[in-house]
Protein backbone atom coordinates (compact mmCIF):
# COMPACT_ATOMS: atom_id res chain seq x y z
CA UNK A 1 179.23 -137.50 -18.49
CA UNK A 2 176.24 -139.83 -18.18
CA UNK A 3 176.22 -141.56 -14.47
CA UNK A 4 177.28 -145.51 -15.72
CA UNK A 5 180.26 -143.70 -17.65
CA UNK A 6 180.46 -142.29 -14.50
CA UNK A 7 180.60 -144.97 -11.97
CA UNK A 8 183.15 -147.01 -14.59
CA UNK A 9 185.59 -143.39 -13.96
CA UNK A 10 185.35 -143.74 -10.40
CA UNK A 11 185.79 -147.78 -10.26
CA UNK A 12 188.90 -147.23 -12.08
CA UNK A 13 190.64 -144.31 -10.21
CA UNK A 14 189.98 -146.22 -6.75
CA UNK A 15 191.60 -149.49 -8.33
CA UNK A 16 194.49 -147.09 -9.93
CA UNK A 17 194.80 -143.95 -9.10
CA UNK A 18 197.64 -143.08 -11.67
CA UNK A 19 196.01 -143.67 -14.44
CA UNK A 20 196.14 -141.06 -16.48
CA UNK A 21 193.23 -139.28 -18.01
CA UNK A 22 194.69 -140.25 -21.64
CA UNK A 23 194.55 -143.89 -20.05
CA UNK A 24 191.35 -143.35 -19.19
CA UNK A 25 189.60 -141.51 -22.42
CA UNK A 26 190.67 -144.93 -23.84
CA UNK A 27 189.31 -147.15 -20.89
CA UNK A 28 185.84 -145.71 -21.15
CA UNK A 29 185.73 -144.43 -25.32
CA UNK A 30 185.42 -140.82 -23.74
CA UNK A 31 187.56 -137.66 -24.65
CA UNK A 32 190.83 -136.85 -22.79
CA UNK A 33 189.14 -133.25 -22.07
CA UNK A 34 185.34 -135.15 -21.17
CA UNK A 35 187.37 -137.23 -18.83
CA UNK A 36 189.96 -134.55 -17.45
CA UNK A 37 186.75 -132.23 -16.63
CA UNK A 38 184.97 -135.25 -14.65
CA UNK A 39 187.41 -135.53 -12.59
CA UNK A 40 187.51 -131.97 -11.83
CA UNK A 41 184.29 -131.80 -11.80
CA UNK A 42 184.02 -134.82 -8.82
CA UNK A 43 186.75 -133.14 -6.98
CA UNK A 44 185.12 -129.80 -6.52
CA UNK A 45 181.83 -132.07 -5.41
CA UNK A 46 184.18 -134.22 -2.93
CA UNK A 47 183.22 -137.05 -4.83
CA UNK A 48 187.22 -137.41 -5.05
CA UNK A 49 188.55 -137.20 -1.84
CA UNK A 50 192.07 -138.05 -2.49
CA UNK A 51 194.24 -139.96 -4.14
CA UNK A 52 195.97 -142.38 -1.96
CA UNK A 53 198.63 -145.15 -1.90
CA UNK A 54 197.96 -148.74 -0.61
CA UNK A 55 201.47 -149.64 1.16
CA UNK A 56 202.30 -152.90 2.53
CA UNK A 57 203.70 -151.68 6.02
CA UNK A 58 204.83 -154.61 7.17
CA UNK A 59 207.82 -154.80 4.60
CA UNK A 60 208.83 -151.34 6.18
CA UNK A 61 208.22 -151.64 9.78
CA UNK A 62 206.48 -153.45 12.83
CA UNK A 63 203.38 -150.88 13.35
CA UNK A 64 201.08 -152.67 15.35
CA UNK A 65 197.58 -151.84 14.23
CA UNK A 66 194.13 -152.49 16.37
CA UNK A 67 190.38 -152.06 15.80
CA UNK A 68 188.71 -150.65 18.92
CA UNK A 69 185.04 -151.00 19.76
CA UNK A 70 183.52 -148.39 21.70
CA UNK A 71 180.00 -148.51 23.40
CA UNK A 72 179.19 -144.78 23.68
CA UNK A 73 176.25 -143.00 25.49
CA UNK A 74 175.89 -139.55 23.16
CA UNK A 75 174.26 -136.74 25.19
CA UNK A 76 172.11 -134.47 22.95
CA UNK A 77 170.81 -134.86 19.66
CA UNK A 78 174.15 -134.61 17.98
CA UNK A 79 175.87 -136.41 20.57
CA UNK A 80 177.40 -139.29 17.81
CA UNK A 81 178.80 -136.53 15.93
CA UNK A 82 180.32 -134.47 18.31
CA UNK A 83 181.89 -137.79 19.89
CA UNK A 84 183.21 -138.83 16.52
CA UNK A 85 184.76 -135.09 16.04
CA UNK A 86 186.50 -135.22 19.32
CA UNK A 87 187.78 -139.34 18.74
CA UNK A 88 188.69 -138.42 15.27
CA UNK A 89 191.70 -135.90 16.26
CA UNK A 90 193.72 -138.13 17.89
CA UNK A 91 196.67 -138.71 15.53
CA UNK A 92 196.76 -142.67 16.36
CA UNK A 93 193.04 -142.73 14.99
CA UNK A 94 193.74 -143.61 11.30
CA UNK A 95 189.97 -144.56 10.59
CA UNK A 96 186.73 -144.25 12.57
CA UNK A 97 183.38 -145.48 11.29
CA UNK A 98 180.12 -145.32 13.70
CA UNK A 99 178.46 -148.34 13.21
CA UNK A 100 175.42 -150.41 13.91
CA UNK A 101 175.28 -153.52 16.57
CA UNK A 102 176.59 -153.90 20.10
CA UNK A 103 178.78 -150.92 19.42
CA UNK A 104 178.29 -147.66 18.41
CA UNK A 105 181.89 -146.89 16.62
CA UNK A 106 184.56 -148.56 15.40
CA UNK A 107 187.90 -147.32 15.61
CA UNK A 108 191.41 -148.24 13.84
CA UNK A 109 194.68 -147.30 15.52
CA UNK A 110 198.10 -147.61 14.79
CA UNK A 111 200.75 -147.08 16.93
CA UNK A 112 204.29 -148.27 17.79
CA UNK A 113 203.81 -151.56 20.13
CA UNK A 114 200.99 -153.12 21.78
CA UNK A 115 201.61 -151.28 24.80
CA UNK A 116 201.71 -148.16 23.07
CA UNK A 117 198.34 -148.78 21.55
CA UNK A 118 196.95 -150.28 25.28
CA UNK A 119 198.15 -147.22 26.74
CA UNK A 120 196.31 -144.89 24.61
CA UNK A 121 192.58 -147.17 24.61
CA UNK A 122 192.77 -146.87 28.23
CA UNK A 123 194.23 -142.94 28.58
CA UNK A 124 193.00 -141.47 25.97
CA UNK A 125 189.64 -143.25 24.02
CA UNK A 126 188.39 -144.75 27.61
CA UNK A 127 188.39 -141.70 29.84
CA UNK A 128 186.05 -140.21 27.46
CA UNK A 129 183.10 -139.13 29.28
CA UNK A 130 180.41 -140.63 26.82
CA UNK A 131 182.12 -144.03 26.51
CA UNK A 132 180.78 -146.85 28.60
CA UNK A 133 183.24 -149.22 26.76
CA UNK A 134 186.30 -150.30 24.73
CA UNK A 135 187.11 -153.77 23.44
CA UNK A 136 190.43 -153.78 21.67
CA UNK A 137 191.44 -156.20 18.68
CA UNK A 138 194.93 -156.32 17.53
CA UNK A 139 195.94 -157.46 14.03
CA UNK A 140 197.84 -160.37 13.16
CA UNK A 141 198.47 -160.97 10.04
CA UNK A 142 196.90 -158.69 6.93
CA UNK A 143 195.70 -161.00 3.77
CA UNK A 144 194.09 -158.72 2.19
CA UNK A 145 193.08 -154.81 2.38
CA UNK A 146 191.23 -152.32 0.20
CA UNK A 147 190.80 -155.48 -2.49
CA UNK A 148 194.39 -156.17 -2.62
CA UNK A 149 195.60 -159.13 -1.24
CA UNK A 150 199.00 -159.31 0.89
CA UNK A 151 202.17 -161.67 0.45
CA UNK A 152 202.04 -163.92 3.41
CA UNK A 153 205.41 -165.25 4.78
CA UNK A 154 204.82 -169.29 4.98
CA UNK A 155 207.33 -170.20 8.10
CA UNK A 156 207.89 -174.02 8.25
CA UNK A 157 207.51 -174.12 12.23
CA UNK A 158 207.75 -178.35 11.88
CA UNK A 159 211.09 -179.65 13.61
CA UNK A 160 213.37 -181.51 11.78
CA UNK A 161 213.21 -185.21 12.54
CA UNK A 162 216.15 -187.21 11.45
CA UNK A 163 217.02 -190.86 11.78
C-alpha cells in the first residue's frame, strides 16, 4: 500500500478504531484484502499498538488524575531510560513521556483521591534516587482529550435574588 494510502489507514483507525476493514476498502478505494493485510502488516511492525477506547470517566467515577513533573539526574549513559523503566511499572503511572524544558519527564497518574495520589508522588516517585524533584498538577475539569471534546456540566452557582 503506497505510504499517503497509508497514513489516510492509520488517521482513520486512531479516530475509529471499529471500523471495519470493509468500511475502510470503501474509505480509501482500496480492496477489503489490500486493507485487511495493512493492518496486519502494521501490527507485526508495531505500527498498531492497540486498539483502545476513549471513556469519559467522570460519568463512571471520581478518579482523580494528576500530571507530575520530575527533575531527574540520570547516572550513566542510559540513565533516562533505565529511570523511565523503573517509573513506568508503577500501576498508578498511566502515561509517562520524557520531555524537554525545566523537566526531564512528565508523568500522568490516576488514583483514588488526592491524597491517594499525594501519597504516592511523595512515597513512591520522590524517594527515587535520581529525582531531584516533583511538582504535582491535579486535573480539574477535562474539555477535551485525544481530539474529542468532553460534555461539561454548566452549574448556575448565582443566588437567587428575589424581591
Amino acid at each position: 500500500m503506497e505510504r499517503e494510502l497509508r497514513d489516510q489507514l492509520l488517521r482513520l483507525l486512531e479516530n475509529n478504531s471499529k471500523l471495519s476493514s470493509q468500511d475502510l476498502a470503501v474509505m480509501l478505494g482500496a480492496t477489503v484484502e489490500e486493507v485487511a493485510n495493512e493492518i496486519s502488516v502494521l501490527e507485526q511492525e508495531h505500527v498498531i499498538c492497540g486498539y483502545h477506547t476513549l471513556i469519559d470517566w467522570n460519568k463512571i467515577n471520581d478518579d482523580v488524575t494528576a500530571l507530575v513533573e520530575l527533575r531527574v539526574t540520570p547516572q550513566g549513559g542510559d540513565g533516562y531510560q533505565k529511570l523511565a523503566e523503573r517509573i513506568k511499572e508503577f500501576p498508578q503511572v498511566v502515561t509517562l513521556y520524557l520531555m524537554s524544558g525545566a523537566y526531564d519527564f512528565l508523568v500522568m497518574v490516576k488514583g483514588k483521591t488526592l491524597k491517594e495520589i499525594s501519597l504516592f508522588v511523595s512515597g513512591k516517585l520522590a524517594s527515587i534516587h535520581e529525582v531531584q524533584n516533583t511538582t504535582t498538577h491535579f486535573t480539574l475539569t477535562k474539555y477535551k482529550e485525544f481530539g474529542v471534546d468532553f460534555e461539561v456540566e454548566k452549574v448556575d452557582e448565582r443566588m437567587v435574588v428575589t424581591p
